[in-house]
PDB file of N, CA and C in Angstrom:
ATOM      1  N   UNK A   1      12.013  19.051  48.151  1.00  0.00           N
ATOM      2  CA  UNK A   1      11.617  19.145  46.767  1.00  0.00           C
ATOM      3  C   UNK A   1      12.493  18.197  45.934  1.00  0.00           C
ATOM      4  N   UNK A   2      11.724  17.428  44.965  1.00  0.00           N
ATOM      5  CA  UNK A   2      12.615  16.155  44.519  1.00  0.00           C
ATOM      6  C   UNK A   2      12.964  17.394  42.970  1.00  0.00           C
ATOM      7  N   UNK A   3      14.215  16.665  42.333  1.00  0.00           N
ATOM      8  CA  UNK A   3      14.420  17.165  40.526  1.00  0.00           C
ATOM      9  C   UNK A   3      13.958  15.931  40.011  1.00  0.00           C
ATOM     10  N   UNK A   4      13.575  16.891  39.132  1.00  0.00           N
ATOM     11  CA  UNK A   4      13.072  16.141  37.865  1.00  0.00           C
ATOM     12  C   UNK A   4      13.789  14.959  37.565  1.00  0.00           C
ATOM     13  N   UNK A   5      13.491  13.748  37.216  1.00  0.00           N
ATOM     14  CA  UNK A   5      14.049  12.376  36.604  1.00  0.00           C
ATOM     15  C   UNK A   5      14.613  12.951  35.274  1.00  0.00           C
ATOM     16  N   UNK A   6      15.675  11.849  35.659  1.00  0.00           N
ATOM     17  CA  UNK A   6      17.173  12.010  34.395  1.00  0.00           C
ATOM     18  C   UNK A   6      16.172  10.892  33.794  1.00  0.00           C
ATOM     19  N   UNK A   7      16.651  11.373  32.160  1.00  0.00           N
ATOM     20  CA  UNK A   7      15.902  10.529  31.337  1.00  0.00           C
ATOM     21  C   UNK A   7      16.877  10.319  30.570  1.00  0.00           C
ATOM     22  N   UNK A   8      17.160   9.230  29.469  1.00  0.00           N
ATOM     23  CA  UNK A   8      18.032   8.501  29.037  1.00  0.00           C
ATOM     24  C   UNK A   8      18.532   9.966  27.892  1.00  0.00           C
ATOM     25  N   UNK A   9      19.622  10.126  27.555  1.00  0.00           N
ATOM     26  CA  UNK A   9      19.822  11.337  26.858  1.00  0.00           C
ATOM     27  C   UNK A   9      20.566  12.494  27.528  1.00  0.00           C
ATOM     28  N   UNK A  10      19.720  12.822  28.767  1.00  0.00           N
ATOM     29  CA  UNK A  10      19.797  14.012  29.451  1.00  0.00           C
ATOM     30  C   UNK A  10      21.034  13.497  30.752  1.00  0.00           C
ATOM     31  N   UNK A  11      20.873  14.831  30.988  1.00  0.00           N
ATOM     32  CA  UNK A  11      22.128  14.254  32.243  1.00  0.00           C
ATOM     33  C   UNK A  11      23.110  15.042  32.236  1.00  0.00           C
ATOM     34  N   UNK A  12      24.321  14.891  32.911  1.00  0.00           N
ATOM     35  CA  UNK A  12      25.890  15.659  32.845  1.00  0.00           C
ATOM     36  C   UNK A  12      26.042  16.254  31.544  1.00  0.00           C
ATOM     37  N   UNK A  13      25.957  17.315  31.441  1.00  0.00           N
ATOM     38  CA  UNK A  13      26.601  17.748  30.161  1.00  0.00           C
ATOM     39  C   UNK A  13      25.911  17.224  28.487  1.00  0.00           C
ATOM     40  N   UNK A  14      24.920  17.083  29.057  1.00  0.00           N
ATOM     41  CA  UNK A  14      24.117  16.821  27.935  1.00  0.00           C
ATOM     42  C   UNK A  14      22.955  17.691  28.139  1.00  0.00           C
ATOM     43  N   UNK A  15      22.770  18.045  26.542  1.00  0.00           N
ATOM     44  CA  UNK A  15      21.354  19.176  26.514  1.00  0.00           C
ATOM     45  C   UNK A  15      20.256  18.188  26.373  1.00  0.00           C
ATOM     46  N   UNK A  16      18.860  18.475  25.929  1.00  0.00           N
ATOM     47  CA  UNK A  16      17.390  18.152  26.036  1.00  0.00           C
ATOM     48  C   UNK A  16      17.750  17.351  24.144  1.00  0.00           C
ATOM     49  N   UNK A  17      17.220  16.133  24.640  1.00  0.00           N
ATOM     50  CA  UNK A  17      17.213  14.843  23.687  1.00  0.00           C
ATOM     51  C   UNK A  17      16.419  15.813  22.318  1.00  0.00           C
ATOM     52  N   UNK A  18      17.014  15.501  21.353  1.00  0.00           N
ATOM     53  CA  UNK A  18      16.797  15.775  20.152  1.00  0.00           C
ATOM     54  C   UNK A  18      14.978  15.277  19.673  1.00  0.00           C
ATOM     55  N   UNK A  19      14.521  16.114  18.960  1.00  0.00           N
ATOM     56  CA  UNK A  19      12.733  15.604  18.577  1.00  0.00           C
ATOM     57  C   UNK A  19      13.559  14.613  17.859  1.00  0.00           C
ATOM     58  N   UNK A  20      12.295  13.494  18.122  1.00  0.00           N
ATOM     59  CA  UNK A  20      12.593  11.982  17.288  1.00  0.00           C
ATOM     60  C   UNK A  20      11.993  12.328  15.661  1.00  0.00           C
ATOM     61  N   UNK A  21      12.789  11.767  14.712  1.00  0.00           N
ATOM     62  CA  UNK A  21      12.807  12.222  12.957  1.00  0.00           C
ATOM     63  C   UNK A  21      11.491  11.062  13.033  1.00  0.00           C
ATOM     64  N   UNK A  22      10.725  11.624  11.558  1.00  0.00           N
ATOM     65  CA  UNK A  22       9.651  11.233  10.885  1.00  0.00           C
ATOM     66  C   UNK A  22      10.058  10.841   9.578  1.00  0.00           C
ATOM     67  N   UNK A  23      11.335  10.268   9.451  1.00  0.00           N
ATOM     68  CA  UNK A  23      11.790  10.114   8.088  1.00  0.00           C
ATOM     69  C   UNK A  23      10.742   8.720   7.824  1.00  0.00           C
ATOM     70  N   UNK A  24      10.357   7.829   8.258  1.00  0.00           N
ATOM     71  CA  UNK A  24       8.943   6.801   8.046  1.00  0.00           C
ATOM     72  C   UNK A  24       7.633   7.734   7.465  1.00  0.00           C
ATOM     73  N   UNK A  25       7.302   8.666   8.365  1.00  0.00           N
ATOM     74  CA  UNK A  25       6.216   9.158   7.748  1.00  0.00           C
ATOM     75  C   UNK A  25       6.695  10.150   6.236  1.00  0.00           C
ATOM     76  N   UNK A  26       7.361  11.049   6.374  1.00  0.00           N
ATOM     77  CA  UNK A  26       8.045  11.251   5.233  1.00  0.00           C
ATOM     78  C   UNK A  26       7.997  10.278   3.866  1.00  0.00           C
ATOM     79  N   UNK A  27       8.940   9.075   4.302  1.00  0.00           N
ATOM     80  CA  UNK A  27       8.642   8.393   3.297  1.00  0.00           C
ATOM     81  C   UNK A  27       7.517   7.561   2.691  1.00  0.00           C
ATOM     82  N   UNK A  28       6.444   6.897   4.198  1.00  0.00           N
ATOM     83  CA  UNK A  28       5.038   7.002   3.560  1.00  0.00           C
ATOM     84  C   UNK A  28       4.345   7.999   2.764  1.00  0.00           C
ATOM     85  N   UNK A  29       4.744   9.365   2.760  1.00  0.00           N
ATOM     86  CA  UNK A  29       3.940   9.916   1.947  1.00  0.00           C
ATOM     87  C   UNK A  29       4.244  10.215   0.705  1.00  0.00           C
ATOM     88  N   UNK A  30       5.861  10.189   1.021  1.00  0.00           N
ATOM     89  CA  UNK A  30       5.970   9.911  -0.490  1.00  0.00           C
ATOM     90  C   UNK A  30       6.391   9.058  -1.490  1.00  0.00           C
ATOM     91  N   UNK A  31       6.026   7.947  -1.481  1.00  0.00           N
ATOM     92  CA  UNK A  31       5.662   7.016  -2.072  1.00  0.00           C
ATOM     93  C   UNK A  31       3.752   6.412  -2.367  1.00  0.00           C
ATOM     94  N   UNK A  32       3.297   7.124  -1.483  1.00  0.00           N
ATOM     95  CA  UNK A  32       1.470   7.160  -1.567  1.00  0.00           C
ATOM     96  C   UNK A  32       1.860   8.452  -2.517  1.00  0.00           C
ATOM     97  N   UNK A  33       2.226   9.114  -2.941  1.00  0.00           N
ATOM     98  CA  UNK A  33       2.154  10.614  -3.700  1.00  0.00           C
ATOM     99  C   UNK A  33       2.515   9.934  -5.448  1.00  0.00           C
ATOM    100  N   UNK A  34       3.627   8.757  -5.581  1.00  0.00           N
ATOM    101  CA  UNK A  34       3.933   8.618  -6.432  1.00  0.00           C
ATOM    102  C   UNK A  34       2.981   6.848  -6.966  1.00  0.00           C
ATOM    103  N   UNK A  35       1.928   6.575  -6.147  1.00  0.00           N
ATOM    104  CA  UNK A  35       1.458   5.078  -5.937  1.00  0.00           C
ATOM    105  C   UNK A  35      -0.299   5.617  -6.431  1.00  0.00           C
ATOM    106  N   UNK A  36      -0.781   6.183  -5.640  1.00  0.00           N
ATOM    107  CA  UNK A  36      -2.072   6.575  -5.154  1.00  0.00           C
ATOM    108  C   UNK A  36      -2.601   7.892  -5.409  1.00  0.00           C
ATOM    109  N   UNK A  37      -1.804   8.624  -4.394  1.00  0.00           N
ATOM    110  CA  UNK A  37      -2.656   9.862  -4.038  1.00  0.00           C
ATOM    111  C   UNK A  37      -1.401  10.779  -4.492  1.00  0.00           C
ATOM    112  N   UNK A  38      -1.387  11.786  -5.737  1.00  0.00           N
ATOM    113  CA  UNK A  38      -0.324  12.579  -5.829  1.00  0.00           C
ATOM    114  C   UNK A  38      -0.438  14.024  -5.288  1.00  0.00           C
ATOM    115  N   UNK A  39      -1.274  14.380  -4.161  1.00  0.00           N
ATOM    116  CA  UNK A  39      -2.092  15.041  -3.494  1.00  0.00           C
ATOM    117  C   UNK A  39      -0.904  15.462  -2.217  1.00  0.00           C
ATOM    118  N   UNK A  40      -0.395  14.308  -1.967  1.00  0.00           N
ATOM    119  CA  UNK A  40       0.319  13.708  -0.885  1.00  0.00           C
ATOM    120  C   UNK A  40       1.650  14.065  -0.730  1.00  0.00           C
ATOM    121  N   UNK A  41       2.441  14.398  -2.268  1.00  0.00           N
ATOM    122  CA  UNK A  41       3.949  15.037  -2.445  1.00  0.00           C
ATOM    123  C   UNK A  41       3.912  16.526  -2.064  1.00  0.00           C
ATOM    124  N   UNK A  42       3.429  17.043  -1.775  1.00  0.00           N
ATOM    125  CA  UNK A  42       3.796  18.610  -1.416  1.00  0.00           C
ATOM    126  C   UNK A  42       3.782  18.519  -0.060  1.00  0.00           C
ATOM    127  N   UNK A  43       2.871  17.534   0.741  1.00  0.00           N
ATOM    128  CA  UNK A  43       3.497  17.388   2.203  1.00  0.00           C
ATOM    129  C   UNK A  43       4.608  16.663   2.066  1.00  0.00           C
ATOM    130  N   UNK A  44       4.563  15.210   1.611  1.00  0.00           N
ATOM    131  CA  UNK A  44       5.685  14.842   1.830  1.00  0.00           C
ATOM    132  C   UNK A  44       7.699  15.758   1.898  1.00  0.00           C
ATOM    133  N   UNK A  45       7.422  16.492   0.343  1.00  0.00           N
ATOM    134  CA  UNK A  45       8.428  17.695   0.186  1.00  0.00           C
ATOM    135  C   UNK A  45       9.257  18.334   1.645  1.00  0.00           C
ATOM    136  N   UNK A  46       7.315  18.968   1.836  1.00  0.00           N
ATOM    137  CA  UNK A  46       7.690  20.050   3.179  1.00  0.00           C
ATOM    138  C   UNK A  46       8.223  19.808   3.863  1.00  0.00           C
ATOM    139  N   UNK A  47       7.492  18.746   4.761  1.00  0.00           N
ATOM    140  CA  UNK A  47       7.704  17.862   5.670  1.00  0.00           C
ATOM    141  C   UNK A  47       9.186  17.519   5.999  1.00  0.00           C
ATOM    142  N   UNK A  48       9.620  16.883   4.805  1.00  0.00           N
ATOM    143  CA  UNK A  48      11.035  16.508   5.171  1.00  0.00           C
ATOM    144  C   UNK A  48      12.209  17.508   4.672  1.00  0.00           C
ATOM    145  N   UNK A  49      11.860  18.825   4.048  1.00  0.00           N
ATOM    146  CA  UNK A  49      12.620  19.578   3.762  1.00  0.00           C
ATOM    147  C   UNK A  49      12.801  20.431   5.400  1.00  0.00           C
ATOM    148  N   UNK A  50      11.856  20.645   5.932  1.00  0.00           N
ATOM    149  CA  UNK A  50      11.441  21.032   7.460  1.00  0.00           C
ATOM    150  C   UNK A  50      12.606  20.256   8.067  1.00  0.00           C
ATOM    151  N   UNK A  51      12.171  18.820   8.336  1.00  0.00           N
ATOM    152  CA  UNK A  51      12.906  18.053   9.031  1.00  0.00           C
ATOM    153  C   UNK A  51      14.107  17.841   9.153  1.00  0.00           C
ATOM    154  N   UNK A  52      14.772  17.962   7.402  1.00  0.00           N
ATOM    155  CA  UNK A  52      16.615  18.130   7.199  1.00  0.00           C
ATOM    156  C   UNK A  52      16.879  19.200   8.056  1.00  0.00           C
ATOM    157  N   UNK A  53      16.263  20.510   7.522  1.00  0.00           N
ATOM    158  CA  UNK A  53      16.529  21.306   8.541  1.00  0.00           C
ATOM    159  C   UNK A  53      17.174  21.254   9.991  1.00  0.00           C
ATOM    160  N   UNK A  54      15.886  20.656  10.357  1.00  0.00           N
ATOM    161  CA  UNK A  54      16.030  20.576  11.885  1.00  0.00           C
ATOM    162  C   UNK A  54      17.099  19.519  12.432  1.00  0.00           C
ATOM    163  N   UNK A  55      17.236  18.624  11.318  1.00  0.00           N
ATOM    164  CA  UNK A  55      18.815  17.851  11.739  1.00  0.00           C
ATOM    165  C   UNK A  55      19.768  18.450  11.343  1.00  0.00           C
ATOM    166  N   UNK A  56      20.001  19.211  10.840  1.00  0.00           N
ATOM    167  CA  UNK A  56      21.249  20.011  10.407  1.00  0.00           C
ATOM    168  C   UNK A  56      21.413  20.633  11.542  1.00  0.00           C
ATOM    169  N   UNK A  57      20.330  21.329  12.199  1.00  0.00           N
ATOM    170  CA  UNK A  57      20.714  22.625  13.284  1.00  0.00           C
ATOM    171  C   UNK A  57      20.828  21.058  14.663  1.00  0.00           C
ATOM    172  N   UNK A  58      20.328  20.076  14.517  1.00  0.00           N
ATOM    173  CA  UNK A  58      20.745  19.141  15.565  1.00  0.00           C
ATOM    174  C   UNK A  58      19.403  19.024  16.680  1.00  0.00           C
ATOM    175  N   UNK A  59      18.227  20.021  16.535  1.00  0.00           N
ATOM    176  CA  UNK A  59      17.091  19.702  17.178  1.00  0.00           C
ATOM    177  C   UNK A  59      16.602  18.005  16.831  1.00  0.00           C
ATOM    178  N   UNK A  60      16.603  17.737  15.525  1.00  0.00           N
ATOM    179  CA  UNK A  60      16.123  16.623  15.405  1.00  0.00           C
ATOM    180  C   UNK A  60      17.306  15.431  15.228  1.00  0.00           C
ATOM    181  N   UNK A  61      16.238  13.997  15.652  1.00  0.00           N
ATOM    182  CA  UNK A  61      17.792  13.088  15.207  1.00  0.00           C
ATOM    183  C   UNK A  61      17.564  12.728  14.008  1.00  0.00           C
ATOM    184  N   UNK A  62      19.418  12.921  14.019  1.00  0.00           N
ATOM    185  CA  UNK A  62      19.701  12.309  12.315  1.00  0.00           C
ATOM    186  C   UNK A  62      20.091  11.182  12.152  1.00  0.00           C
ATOM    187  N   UNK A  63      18.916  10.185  13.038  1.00  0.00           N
ATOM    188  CA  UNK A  63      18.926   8.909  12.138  1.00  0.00           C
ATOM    189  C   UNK A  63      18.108   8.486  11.248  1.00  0.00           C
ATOM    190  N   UNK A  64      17.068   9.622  11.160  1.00  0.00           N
ATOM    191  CA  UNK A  64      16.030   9.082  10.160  1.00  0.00           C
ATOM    192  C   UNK A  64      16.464   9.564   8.694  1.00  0.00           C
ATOM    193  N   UNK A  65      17.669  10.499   8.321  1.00  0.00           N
ATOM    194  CA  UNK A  65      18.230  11.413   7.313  1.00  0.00           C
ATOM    195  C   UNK A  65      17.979  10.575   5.962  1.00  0.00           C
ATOM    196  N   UNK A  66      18.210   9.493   5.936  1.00  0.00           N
ATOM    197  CA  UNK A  66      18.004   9.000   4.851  1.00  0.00           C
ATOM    198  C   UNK A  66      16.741   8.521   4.087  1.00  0.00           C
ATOM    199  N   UNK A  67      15.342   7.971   5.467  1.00  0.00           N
ATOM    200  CA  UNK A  67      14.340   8.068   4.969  1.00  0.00           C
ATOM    201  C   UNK A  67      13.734   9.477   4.810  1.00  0.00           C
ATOM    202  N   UNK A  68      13.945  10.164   5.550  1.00  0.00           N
ATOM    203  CA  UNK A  68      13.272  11.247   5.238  1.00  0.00           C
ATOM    204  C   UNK A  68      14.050  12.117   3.608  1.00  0.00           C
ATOM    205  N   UNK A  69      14.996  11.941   3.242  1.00  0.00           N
ATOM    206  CA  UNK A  69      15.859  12.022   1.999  1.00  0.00           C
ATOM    207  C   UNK A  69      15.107  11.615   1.013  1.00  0.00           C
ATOM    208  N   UNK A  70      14.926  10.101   1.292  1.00  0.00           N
ATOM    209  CA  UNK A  70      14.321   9.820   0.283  1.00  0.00           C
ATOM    210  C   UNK A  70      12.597  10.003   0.073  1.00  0.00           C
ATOM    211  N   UNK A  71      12.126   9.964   1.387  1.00  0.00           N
ATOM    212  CA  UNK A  71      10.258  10.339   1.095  1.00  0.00           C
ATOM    213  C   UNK A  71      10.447  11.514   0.679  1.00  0.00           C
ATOM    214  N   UNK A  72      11.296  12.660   0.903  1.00  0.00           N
ATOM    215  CA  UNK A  72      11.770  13.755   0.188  1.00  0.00           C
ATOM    216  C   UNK A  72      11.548  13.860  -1.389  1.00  0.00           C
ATOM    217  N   UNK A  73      12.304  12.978  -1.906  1.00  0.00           N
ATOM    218  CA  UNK A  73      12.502  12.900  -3.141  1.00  0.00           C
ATOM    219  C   UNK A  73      11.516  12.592  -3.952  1.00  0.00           C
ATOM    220  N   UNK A  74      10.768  11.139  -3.161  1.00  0.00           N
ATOM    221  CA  UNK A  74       9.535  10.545  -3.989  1.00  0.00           C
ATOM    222  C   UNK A  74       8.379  11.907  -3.811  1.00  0.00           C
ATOM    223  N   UNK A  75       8.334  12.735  -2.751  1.00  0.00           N
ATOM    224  CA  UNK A  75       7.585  13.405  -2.638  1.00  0.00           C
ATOM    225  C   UNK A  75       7.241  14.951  -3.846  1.00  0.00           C
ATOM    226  N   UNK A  76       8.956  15.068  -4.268  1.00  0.00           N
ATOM    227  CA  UNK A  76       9.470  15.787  -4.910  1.00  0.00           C
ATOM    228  C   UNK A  76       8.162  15.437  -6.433  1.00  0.00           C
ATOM    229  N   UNK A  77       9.097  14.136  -6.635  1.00  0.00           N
ATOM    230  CA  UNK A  77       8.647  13.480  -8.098  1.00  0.00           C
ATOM    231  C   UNK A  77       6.983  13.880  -8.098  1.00  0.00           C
ATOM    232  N   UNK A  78       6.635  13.326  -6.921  1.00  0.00           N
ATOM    233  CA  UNK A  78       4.691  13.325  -6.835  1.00  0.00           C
ATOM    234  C   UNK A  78       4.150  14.551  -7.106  1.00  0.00           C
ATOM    235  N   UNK A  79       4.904  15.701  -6.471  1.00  0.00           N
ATOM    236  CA  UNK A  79       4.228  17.119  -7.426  1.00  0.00           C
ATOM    237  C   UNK A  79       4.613  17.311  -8.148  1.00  0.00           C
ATOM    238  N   UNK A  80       5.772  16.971  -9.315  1.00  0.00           N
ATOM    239  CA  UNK A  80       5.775  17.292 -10.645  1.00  0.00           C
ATOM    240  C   UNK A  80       4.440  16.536 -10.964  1.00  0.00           C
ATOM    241  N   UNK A  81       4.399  15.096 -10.772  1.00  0.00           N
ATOM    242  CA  UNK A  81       3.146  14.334 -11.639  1.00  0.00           C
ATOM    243  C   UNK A  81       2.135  15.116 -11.307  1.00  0.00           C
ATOM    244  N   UNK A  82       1.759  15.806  -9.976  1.00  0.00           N
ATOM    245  CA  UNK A  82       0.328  16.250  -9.974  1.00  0.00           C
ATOM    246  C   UNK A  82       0.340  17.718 -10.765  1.00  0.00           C
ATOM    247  N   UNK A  83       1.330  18.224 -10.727  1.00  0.00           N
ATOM    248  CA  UNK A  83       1.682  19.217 -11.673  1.00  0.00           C
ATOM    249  C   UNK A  83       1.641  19.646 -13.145  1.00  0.00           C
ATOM    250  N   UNK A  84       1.830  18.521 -13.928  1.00  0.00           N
ATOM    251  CA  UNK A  84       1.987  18.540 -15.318  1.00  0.00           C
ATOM    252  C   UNK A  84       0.739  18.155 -15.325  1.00  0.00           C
ATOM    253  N   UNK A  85      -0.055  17.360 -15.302  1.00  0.00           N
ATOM    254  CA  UNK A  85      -1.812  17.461 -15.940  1.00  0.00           C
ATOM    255  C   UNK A  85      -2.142  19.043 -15.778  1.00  0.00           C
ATOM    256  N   UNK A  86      -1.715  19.490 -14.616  1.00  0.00           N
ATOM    257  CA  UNK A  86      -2.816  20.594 -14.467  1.00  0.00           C
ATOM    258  C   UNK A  86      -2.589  21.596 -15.495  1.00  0.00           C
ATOM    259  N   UNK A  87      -0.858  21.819 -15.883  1.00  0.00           N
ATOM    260  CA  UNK A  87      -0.711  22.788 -16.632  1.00  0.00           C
ATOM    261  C   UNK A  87      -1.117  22.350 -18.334  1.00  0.00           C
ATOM    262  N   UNK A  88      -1.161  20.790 -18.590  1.00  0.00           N
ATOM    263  CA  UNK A  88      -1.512  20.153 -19.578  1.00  0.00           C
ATOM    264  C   UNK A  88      -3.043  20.736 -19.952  1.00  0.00           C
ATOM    265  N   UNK A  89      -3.706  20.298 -18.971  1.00  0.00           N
ATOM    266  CA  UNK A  89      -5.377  20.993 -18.819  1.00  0.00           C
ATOM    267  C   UNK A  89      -5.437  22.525 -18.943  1.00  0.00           C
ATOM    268  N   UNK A  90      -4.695  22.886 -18.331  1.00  0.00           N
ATOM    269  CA  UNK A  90      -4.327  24.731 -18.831  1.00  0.00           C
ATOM    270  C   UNK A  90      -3.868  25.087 -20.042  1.00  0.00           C
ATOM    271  N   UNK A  91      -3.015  24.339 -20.606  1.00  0.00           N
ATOM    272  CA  UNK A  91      -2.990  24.812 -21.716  1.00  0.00           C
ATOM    273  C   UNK A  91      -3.545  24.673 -22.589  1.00  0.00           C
ATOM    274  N   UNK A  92      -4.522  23.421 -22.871  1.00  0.00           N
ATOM    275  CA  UNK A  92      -5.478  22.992 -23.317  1.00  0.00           C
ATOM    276  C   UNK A  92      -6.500  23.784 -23.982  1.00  0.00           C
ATOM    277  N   UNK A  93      -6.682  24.505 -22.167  1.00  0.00           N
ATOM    278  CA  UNK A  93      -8.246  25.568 -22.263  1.00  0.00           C
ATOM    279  C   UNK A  93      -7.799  26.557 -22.873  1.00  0.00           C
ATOM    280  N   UNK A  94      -6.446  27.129 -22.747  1.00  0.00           N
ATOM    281  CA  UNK A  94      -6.320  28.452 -23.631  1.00  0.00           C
ATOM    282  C   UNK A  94      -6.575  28.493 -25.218  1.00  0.00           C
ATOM    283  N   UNK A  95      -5.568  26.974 -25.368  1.00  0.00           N
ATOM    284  CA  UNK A  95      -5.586  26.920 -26.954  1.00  0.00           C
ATOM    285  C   UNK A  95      -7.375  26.574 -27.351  1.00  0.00           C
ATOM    286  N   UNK A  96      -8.262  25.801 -26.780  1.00  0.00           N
ATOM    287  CA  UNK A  96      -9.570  26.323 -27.365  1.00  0.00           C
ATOM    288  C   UNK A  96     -10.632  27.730 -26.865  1.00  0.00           C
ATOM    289  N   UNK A  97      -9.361  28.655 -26.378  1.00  0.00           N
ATOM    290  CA  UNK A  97     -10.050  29.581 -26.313  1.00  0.00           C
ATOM    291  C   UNK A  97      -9.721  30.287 -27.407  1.00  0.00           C
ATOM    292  N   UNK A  98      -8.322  30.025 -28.024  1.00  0.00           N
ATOM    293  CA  UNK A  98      -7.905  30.831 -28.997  1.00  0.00           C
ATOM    294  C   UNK A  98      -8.761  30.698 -30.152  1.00  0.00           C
ATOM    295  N   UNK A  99      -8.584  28.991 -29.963  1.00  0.00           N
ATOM    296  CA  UNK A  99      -9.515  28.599 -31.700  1.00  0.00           C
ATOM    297  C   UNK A  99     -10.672  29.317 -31.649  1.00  0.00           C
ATOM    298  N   UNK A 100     -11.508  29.179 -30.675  1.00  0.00           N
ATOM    299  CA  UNK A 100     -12.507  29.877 -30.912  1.00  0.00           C
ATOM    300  C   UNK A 100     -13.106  31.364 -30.771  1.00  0.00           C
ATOM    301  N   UNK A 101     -11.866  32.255 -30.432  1.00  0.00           N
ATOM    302  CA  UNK A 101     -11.910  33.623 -30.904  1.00  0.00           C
ATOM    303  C   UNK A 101     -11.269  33.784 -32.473  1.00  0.00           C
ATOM    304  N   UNK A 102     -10.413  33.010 -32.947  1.00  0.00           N
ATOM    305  CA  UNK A 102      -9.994  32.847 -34.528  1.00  0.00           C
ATOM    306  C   UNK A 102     -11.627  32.159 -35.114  1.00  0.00           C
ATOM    307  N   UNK A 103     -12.019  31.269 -34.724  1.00  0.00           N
ATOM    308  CA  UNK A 103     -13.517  31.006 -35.626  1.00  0.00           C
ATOM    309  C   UNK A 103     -14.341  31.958 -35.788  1.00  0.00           C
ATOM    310  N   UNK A 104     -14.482  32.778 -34.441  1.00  0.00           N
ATOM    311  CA  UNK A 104     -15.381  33.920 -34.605  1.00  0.00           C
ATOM    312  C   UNK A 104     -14.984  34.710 -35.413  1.00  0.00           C
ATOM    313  N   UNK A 105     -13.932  35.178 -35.243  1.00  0.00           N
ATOM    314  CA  UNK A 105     -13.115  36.061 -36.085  1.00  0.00           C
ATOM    315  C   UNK A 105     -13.184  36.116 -37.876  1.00  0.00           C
ATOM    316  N   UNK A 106     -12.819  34.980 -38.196  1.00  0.00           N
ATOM    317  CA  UNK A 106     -13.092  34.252 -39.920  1.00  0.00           C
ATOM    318  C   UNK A 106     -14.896  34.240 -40.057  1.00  0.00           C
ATOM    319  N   UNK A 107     -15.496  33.361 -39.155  1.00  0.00           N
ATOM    320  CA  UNK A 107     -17.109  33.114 -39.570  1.00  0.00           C
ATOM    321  C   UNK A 107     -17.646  34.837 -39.576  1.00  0.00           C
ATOM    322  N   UNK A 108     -17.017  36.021 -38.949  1.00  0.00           N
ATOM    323  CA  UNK A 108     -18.019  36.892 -38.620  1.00  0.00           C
ATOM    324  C   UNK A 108     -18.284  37.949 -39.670  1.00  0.00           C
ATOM    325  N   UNK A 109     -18.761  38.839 -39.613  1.00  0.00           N
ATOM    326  CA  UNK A 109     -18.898  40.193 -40.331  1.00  0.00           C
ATOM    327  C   UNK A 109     -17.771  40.432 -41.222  1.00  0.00           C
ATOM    328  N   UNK A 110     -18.146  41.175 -42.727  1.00  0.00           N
ATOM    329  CA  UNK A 110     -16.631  41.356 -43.426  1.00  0.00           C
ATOM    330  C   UNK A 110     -16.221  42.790 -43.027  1.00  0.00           C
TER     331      UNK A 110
END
């Protein structure tokens, strides 16, 4: 019975090679979140808030720490922007809901 092939990483005293970081995709998305699509920052966020994680505990490598830091960040920025219209548009609808329970209110019956 043959063992398994040593793979670059593994070996004497070494544990199972770290998942390879997505700090690239990370930062593609967030910069498409703050460019294009602001749809795109709440993955981006996750994604690399996930990923610090997992380099902190050492599953993942921390050479990508800095892109993923920063698609982090841009990703951050991209849901405030997709954020503030919506509550802009929300508040919007309330205040002409108000006006127009105050119109009814004045135009109606004494």
């Amino acid at each position: 019975m043959q063992s398994p092939p040593i793979h670059q990483g593994q070996g004497q005293g070494q544990g199972p090679r770290p998942e390879p970081h997505r700090g690239t995709l990370v930062l593609v998305l967030g910069i498409v979140s703050l460019v294009a699509c602001a749809i795109c920052g709440p993955f981006a966020w996750l994604i690399g808030r996930d990923d610090l994680r997992k380099m902190d505990h050492g599953s993942m490598d921390p050479e990508g720490r800095g892109l993923t830091q920063a698609g982090m960040i841009c990703g951050i920025i991209g849901t405030v922007l997709l954020i503030l219209p919506l509550v802009a548009i929300l508040i919007w609808v309330l205040a002409m809901i108000v006006l127009a329970i105050v119109a009814i209110g004045v135009g109606g019956a004494p």
